[in-house]
Protein backbone atom coordinates (compact mmCIF):
# COMPACT_ATOMS: atom_id res chain seq x y z
CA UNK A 1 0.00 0.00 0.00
CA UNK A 2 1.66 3.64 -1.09
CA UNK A 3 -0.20 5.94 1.67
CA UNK A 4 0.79 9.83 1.66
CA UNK A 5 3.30 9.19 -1.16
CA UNK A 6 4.76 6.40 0.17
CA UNK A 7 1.92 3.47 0.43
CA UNK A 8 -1.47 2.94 -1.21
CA UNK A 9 -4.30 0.84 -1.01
CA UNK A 10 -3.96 -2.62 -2.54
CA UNK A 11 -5.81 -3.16 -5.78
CA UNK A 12 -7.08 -6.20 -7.85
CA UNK A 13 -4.78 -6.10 -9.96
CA UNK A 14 -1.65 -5.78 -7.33
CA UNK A 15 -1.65 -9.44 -6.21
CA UNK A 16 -3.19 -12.86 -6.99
CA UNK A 17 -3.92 -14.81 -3.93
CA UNK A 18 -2.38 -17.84 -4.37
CA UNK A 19 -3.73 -21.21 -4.55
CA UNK A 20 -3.76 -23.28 -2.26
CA UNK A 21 -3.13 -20.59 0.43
CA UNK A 22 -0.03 -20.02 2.40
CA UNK A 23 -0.07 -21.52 5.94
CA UNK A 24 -1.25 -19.15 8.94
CA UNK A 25 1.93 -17.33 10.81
CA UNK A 26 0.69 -17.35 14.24
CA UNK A 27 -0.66 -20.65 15.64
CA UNK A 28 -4.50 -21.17 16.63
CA UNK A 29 -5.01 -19.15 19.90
CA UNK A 30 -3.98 -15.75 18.01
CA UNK A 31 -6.62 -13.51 17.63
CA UNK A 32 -5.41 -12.55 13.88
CA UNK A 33 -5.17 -14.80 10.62
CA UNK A 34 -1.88 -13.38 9.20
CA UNK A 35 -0.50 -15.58 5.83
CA UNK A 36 2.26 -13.62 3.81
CA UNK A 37 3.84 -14.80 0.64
CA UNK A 38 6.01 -13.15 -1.87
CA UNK A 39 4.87 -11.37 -5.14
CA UNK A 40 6.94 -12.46 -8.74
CA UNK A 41 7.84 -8.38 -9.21
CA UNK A 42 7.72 -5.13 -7.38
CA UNK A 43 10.06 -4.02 -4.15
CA UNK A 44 7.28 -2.91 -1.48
CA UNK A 45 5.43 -5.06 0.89
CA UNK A 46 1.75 -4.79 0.12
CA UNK A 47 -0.85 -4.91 3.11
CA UNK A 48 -4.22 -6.55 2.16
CA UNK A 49 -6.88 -6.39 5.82
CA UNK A 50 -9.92 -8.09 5.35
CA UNK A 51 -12.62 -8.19 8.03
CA UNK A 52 -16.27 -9.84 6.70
CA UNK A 53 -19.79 -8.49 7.99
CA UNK A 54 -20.08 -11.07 10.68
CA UNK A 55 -17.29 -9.68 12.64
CA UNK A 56 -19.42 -6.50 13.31
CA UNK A 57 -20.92 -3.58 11.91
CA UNK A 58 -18.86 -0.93 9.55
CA UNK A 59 -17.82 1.19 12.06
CA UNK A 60 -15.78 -1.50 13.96
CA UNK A 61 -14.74 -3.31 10.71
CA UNK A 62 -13.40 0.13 8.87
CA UNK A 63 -11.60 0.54 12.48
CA UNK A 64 -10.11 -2.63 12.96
CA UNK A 65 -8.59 -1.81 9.38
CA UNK A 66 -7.19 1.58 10.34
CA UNK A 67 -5.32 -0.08 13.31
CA UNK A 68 -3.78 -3.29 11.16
CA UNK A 69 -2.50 -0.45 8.56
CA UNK A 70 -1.17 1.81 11.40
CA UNK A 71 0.76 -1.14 13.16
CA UNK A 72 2.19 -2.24 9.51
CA UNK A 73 2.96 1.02 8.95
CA UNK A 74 4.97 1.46 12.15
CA UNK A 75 6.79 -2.37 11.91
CA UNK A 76 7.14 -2.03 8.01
CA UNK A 77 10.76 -1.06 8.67
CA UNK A 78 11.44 -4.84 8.96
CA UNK A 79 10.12 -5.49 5.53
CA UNK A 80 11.57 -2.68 3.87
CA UNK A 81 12.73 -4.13 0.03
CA UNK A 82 11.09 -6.91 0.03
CA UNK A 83 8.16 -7.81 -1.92
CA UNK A 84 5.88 -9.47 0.93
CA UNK A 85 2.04 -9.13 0.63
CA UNK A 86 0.55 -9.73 4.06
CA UNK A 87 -2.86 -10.85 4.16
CA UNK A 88 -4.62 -9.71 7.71
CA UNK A 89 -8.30 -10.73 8.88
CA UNK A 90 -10.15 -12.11 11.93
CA UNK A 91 -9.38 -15.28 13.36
CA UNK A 92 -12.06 -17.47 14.54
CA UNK A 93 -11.10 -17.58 18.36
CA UNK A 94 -11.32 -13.27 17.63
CA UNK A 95 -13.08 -11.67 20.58
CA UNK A 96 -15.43 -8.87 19.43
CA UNK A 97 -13.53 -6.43 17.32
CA UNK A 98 -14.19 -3.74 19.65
CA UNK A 99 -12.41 -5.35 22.39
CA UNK A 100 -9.27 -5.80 19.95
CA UNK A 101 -6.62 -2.88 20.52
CA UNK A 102 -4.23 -1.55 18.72
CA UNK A 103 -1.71 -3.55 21.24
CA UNK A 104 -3.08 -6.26 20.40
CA UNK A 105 -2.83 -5.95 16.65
CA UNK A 106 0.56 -4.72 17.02
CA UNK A 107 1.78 -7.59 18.94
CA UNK A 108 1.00 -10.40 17.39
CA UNK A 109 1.52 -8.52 13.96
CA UNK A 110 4.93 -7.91 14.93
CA UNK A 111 4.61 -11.64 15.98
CA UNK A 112 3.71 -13.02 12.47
CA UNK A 113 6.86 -10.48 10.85
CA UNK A 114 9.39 -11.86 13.20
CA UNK A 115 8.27 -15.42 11.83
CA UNK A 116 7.80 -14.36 8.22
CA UNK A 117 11.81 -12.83 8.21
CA UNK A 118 13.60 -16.67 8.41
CA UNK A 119 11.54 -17.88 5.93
CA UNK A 120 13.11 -15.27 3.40
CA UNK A 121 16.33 -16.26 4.09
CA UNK A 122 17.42 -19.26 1.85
């Protein structure tokens, strides 16, 4: 995502969700289905948040994706180069999205990027 000349919202066209889909990062307690894998061209990691209707109404959806694109914004330093797209949503053992914080989100995102680094190495 290029935000404020830098990120941008993902687009159809940007990726191609592959098939079948990359394993989870984080195991099944997290609260957050994180799956990663790397795109044939481009140099910037591209965030793609998902959260469907029956996690909550608009308001707490379109917030929960504000928070997942401020904590990749502030731990996209780690991916810097590399051409990662990052697939966020719900998990099933999610509490309410309004009882998710940014904390939260930022932990075990930071969680799933620690664990998506060694697998770039060869």
């Amino acid at each position: 995502m290029i935000f404020k000349g830098r990120f941008r919202t993902v687009r159809q066209r940007d990726h191609a969700v592959p098939t079948p889909l990359p394993r989870p990062l984080l195991g099944h307690e997290a609260y957050l289905d994180i799956r990663a894998w790397r795109r044939p061209s481009g140099s910037l990691p591209l965030l793609l948040v998902t959260s469907p209707r029956k996690t909550g109404p608009a308001v707490r959806r379109n917030r929960f994706r504000r928070q997942v694109r401020m904590a990749f914004l502030s731990l996209s330093g780690r991916l810097a180069g590399q051409p990662w797209v990052v697939w966020v949503r719900p998990a099933r053992s999610a509490p309410p999205l309004d009882r998710l914080t940014f904390r939260d989100i930022e932990v075990q995102l930071g969680l799933a990027l620690r664990r998506l680094l060694p697998m770039d190495t060869p």
